[in-house]
C-alpha atoms as a PDB file:
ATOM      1  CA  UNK A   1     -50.054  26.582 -40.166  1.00  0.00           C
ATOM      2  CA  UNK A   2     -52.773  28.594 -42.236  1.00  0.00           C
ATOM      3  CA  UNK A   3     -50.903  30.141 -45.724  1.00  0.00           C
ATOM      4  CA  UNK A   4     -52.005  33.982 -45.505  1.00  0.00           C
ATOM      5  CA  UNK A   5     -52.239  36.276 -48.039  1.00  0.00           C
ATOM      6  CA  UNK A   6     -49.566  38.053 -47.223  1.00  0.00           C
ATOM      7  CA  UNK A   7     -47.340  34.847 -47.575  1.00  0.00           C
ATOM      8  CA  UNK A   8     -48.172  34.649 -51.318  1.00  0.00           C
ATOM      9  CA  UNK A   9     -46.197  36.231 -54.068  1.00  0.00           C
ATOM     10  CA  UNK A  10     -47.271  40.028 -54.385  1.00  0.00           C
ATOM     11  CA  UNK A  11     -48.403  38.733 -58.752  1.00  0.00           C
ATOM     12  CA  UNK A  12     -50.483  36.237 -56.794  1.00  0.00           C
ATOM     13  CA  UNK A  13     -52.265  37.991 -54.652  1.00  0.00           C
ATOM     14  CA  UNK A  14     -56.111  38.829 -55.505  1.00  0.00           C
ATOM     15  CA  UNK A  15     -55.889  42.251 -54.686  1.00  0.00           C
ATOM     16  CA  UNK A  16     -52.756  42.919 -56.737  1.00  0.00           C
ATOM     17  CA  UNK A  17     -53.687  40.511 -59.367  1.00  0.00           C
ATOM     18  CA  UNK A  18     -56.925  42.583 -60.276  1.00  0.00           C
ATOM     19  CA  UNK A  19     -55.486  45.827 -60.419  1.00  0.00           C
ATOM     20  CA  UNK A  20     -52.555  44.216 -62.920  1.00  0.00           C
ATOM     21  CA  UNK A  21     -54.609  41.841 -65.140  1.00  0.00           C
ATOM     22  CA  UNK A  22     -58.404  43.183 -64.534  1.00  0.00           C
ATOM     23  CA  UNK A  23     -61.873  42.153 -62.367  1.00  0.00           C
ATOM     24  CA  UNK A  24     -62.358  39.377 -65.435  1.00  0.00           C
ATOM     25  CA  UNK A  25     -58.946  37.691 -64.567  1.00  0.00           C
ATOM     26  CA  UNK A  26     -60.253  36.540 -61.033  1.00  0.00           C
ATOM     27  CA  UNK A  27     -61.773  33.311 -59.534  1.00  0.00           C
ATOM     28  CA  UNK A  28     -65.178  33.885 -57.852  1.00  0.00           C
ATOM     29  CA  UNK A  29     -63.054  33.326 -54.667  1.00  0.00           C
ATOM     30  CA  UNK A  30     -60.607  35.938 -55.660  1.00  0.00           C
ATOM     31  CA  UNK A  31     -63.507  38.346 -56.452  1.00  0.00           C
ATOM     32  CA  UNK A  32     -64.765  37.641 -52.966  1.00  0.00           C
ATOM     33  CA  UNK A  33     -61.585  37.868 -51.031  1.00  0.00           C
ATOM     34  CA  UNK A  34     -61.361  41.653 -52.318  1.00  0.00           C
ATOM     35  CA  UNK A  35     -64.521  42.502 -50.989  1.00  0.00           C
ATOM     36  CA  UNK A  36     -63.666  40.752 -47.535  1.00  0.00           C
ATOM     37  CA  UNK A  37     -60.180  42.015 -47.230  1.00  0.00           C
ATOM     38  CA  UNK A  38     -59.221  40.201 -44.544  1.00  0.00           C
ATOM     39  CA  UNK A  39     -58.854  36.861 -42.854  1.00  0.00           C
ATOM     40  CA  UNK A  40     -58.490  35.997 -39.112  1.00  0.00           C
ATOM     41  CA  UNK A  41     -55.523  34.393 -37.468  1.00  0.00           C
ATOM     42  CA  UNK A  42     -56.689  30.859 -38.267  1.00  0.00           C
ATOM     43  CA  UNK A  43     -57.342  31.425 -41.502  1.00  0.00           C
ATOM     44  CA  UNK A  44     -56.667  33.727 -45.043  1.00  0.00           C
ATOM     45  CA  UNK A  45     -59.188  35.778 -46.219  1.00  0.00           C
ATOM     46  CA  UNK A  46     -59.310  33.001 -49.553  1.00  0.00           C
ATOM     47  CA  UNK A  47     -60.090  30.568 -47.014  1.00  0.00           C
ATOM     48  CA  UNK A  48     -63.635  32.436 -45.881  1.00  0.00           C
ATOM     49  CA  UNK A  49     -64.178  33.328 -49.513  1.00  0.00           C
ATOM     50  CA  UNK A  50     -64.278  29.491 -50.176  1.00  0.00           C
ATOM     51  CA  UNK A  51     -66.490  28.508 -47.254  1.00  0.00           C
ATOM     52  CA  UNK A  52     -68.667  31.332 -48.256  1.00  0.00           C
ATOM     53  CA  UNK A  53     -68.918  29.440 -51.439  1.00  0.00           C
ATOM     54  CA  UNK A  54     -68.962  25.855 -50.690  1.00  0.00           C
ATOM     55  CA  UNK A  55     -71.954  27.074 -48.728  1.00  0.00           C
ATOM     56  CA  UNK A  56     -73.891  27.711 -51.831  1.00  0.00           C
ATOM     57  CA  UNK A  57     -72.552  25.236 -54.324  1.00  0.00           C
ATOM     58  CA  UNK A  58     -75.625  23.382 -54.670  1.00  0.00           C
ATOM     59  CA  UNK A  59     -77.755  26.640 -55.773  1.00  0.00           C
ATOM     60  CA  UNK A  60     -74.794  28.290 -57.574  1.00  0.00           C
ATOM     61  CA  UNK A  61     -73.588  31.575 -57.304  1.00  0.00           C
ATOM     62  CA  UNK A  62     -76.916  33.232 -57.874  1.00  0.00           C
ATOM     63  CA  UNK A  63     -77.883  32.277 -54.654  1.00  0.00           C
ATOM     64  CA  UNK A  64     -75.624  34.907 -53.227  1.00  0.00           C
ATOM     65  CA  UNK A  65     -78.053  37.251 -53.996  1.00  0.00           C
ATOM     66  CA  UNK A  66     -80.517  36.123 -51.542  1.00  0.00           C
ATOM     67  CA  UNK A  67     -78.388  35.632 -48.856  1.00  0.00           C
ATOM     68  CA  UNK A  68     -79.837  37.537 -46.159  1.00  0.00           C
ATOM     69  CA  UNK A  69     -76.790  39.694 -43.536  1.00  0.00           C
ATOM     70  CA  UNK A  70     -77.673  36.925 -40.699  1.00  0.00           C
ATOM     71  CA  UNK A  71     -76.284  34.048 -42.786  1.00  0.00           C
ATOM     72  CA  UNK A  72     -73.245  35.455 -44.318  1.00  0.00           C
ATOM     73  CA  UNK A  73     -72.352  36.766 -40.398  1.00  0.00           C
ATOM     74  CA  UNK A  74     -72.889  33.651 -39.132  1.00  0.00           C
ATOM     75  CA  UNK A  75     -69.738  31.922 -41.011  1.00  0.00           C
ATOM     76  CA  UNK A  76     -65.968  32.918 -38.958  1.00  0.00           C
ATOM     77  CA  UNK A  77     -64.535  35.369 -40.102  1.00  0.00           C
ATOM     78  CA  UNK A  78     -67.020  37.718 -41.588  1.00  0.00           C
ATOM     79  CA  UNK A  79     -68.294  40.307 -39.612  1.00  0.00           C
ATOM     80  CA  UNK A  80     -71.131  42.854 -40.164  1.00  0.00           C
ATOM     81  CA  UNK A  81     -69.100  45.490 -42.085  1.00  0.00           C
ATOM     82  CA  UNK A  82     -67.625  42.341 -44.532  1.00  0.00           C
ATOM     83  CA  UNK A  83     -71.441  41.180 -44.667  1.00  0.00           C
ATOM     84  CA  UNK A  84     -72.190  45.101 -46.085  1.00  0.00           C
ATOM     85  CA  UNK A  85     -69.616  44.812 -48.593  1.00  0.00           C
ATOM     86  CA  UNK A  86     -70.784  41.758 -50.173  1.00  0.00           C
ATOM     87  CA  UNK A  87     -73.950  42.612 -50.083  1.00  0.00           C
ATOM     88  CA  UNK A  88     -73.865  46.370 -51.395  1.00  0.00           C
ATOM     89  CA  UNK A  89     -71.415  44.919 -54.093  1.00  0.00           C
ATOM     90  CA  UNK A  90     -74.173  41.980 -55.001  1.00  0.00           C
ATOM     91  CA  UNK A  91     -76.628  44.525 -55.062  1.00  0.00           C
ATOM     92  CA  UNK A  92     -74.843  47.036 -57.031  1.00  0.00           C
ATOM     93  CA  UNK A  93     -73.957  43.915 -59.926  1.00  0.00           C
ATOM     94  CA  UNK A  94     -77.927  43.507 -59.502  1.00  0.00           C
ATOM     95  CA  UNK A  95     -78.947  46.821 -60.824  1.00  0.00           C
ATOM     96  CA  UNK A  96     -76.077  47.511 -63.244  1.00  0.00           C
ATOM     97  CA  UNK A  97     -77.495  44.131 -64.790  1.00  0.00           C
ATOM     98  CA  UNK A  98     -80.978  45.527 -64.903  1.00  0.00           C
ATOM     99  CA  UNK A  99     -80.046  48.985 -65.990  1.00  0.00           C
ATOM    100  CA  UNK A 100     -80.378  47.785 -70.393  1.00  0.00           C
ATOM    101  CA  UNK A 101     -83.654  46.488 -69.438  1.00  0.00           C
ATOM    102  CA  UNK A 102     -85.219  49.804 -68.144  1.00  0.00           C
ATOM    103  CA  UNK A 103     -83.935  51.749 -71.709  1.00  0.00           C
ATOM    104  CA  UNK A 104     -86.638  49.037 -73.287  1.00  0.00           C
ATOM    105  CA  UNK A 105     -90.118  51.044 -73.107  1.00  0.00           C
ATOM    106  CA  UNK A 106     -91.822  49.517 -75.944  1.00  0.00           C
ATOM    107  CA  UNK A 107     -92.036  46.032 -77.500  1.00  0.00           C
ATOM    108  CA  UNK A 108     -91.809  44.854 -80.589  1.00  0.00           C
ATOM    109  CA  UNK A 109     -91.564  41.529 -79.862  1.00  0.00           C
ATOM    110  CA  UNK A 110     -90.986  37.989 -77.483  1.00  0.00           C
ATOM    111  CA  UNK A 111     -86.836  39.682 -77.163  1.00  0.00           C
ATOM    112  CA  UNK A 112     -88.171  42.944 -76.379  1.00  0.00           C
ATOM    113  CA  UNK A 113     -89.792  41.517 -73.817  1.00  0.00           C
ATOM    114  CA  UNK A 114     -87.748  38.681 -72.478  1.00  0.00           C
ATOM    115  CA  UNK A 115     -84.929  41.375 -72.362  1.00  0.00           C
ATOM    116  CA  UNK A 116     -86.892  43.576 -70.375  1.00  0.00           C
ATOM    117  CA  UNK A 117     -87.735  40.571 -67.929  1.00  0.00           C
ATOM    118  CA  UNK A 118     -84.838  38.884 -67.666  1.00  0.00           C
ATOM    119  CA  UNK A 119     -82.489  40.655 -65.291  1.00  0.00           C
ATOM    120  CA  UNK A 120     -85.770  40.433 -62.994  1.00  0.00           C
ATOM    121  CA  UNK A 121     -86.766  36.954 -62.387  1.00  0.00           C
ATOM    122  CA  UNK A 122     -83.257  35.181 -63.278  1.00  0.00           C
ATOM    123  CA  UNK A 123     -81.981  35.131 -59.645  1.00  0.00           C
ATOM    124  CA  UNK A 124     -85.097  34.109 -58.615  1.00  0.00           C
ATOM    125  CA  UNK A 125     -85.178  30.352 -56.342  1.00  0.00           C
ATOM    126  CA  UNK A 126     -89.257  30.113 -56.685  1.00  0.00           C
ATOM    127  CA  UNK A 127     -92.008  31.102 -59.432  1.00  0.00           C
ATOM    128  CA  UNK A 128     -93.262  34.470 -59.897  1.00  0.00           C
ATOM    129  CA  UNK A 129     -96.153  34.350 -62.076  1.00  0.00           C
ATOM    130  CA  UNK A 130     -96.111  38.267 -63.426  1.00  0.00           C
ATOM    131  CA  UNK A 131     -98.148  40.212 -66.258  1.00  0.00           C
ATOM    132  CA  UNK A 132     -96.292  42.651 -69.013  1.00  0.00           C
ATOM    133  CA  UNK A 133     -99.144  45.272 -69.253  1.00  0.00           C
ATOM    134  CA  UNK A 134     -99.150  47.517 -71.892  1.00  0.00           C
ATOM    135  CA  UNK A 135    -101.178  50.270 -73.956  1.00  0.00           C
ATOM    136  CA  UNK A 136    -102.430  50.367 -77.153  1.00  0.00           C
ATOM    137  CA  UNK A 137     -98.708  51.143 -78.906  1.00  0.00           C
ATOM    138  CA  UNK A 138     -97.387  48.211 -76.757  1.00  0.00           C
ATOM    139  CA  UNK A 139     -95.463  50.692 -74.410  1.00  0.00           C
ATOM    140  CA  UNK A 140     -94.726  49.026 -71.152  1.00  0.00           C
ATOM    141  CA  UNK A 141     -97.247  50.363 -68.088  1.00  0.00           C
ATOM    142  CA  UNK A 142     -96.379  47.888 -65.793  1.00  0.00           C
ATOM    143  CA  UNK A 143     -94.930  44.538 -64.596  1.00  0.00           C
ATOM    144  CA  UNK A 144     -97.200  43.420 -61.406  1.00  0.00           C
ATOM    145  CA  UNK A 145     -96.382  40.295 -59.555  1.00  0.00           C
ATOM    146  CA  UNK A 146     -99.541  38.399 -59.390  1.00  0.00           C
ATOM    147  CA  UNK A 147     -98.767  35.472 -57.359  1.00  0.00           C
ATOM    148  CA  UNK A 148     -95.319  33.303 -56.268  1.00  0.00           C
ATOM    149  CA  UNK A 149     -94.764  29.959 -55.846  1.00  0.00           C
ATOM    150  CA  UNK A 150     -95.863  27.049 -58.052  1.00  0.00           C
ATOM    151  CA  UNK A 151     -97.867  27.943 -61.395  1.00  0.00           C
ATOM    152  CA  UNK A 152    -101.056  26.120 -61.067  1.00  0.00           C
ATOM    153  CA  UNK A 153    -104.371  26.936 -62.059  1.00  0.00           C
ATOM    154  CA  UNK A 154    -105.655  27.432 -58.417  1.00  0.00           C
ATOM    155  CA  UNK A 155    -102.783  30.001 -57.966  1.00  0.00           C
ATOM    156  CA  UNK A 156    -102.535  31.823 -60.543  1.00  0.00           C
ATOM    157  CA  UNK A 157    -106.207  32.634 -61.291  1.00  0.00           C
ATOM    158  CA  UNK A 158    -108.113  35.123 -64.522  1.00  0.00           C
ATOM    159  CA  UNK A 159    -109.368  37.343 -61.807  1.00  0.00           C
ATOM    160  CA  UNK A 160    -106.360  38.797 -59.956  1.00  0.00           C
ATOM    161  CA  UNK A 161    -104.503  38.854 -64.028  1.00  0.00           C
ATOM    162  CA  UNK A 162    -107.118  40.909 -65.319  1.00  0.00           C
ATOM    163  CA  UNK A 163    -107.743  42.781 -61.941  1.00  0.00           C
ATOM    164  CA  UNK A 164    -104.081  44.288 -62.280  1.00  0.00           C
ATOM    165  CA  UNK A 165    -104.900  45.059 -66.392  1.00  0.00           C
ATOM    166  CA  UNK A 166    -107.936  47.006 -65.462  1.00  0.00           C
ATOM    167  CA  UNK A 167    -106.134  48.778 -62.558  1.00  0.00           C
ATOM    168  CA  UNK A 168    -103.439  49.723 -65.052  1.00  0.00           C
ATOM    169  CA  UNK A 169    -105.937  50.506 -67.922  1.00  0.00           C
ATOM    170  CA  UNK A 170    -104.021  48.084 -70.068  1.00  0.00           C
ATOM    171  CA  UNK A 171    -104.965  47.524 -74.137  1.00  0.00           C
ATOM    172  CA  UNK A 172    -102.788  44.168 -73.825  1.00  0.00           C
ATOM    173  CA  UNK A 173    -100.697  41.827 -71.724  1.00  0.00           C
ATOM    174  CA  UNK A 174     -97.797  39.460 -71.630  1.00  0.00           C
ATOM    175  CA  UNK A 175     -97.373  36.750 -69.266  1.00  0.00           C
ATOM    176  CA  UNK A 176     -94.768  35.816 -67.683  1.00  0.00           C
ATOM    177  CA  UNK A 177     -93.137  33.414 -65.418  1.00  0.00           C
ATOM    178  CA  UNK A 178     -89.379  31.635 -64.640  1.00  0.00           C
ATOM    179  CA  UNK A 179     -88.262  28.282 -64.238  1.00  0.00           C
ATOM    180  CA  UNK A 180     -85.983  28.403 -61.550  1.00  0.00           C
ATOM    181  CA  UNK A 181     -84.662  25.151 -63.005  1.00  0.00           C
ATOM    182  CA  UNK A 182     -83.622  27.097 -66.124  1.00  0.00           C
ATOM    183  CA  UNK A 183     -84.983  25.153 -68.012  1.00  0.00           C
ATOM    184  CA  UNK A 184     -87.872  27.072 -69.843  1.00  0.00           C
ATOM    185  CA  UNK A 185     -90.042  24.186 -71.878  1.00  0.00           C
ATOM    186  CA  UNK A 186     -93.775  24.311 -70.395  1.00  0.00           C
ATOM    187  CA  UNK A 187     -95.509  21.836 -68.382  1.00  0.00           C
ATOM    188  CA  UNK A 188     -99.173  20.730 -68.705  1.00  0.00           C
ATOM    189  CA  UNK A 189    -100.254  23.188 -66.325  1.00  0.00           C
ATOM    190  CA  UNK A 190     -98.167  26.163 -67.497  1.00  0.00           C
ATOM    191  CA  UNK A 191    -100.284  25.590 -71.161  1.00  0.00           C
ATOM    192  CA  UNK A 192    -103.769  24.783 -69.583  1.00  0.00           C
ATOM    193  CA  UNK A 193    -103.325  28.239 -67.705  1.00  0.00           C
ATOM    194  CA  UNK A 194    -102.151  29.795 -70.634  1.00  0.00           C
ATOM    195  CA  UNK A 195    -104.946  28.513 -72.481  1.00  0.00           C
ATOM    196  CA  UNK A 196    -107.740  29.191 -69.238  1.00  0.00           C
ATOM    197  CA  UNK A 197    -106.191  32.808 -69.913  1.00  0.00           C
ATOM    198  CA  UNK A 198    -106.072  33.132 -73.851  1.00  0.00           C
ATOM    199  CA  UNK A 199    -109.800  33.123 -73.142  1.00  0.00           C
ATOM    200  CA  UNK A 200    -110.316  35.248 -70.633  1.00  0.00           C
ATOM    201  CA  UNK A 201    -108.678  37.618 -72.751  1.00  0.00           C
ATOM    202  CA  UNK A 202    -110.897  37.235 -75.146  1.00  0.00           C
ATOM    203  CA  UNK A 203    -113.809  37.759 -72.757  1.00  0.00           C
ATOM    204  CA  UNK A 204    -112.464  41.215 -71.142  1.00  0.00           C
ATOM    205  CA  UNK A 205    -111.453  42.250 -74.926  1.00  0.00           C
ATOM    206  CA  UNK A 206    -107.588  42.480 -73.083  1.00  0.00           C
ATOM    207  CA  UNK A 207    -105.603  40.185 -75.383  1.00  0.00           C
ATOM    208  CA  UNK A 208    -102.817  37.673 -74.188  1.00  0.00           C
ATOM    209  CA  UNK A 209     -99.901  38.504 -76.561  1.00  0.00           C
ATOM    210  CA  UNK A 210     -98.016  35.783 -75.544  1.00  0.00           C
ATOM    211  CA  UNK A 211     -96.734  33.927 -72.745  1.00  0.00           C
ATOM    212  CA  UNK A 212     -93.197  33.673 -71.640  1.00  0.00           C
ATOM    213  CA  UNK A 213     -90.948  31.404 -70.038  1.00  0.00           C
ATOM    214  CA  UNK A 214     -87.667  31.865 -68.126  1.00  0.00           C
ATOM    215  CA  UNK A 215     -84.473  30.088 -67.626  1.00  0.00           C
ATOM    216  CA  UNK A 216     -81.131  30.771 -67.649  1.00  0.00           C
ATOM    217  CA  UNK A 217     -80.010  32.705 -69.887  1.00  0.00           C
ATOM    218  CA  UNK A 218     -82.550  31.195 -72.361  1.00  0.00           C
ATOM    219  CA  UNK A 219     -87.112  31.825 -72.645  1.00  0.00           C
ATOM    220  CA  UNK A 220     -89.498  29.975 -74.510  1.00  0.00           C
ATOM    221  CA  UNK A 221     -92.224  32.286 -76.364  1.00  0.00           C
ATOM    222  CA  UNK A 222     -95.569  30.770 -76.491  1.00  0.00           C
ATOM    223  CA  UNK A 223     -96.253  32.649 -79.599  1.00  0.00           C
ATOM    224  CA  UNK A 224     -93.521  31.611 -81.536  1.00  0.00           C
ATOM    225  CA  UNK A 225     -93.892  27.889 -80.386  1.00  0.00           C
ATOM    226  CA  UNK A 226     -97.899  28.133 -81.547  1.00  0.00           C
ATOM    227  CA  UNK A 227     -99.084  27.570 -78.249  1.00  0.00           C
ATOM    228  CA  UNK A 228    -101.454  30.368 -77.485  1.00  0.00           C
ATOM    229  CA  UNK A 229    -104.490  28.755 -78.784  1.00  0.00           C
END
């Protein structure tokens, strides 16, 4: 016989337990189970939150946040009004996570701009290649996506970069791209494109500040490892 909810000690229920200890003192099952509310008859509502999970535990959490309304439906228990609730919720922590980022209009620096970035790409399960554009007192114009998938030279090419700096009348650029690995040290073909780019700069009198790398939580600055030339 499935242990409900409702069978557990009012203190140990997720519900109850937030609104007495706080959001932080939850598991990410706990967390869940809130949003879902509800189980079936075969099984508790910390059950689903589990298998909702387990499904996921080789990507991590993040990868909640690309879980499209088909796959979450698809698992018992969770219906297309649970699916919304996750979802708006994810989406919600999304943007509340973003929302420092968008005070930062100007940079001073490889923080300014991995800051700005970060909330951005670090979700992301494949490589976006993207350009920081800015003007001539380094206030941010843009942040275009030039291309996605693997950073390679015959991807991510000088004409569609300096295509989006002329569109945006940019005085200067950053470049940018994540590691969904997390790990942010570059790879032979992240510096020869850095390098093929450098120049280019040069040519179109658009300068490559630096170049940026994402991870987790963590970014490697070309400019402060001495890599832009």
């Amino acid at each position: 016989m499935a242990i409900m909810v409702r069978d557990l000690p009012v203190e140990e229920r997720p519900r109850e337990r937030l609104l007495h200890a706080g959001a932080a003192s939850l598991s990410n099952a706990d967390l869940l189970a809130v949003l879902l509310r509800s189980g079936t008859r075969e099984q508790s509502v910390l059950r689903i939150a589990e298998e909702v999970l387990a499904r996921y535990k080789e990507r991590g959490l993040e990868a909640i946040v690309h879980m499209p309304a088909a796959e979450l439906t698809a698992i018992n228990g969770v219906g297309s009004a649970k699916a919304a609730t996750v979802l708006a919720a994810v989406e919600l922590g999304r943007r509340l996570a973003m929302a420092p980022a968008a005070r930062i209009v100007a940079v001073h620096g490889p923080d300014d701009a991995a800051h700005f970035a970060m909330p951005r790409f670090q979700f992301e399960q494949r490589e976006h290649f993207a350009v920081m554009l800015l003007d001539t007192k380094n206030h941010i114009l843009g942040m275009p996506d030039i291309s996605v998938g693997s950073l390679q030279a015959a991807v991510v090419h000088p004409r569609e970069v300096f295509r989006a700096a002329i569109d945006y009348a940019a005085a200067a650029m950053i470049l940018f791209h994540n590691h969904p690995s997390g790990d942010p040290n570059p790879s032979r073909e992240d510096i020869a494109v850095t390098q093929r780019l450098v120049k280019a700069g040069k040519i179109m009198d658009i300068p490559v500040l630096d170049h940026i790398i994402l991870g987790r939580q963590q970014f490697l600055s070309f400019k402060d490892k001495g890599l832009l030339s």
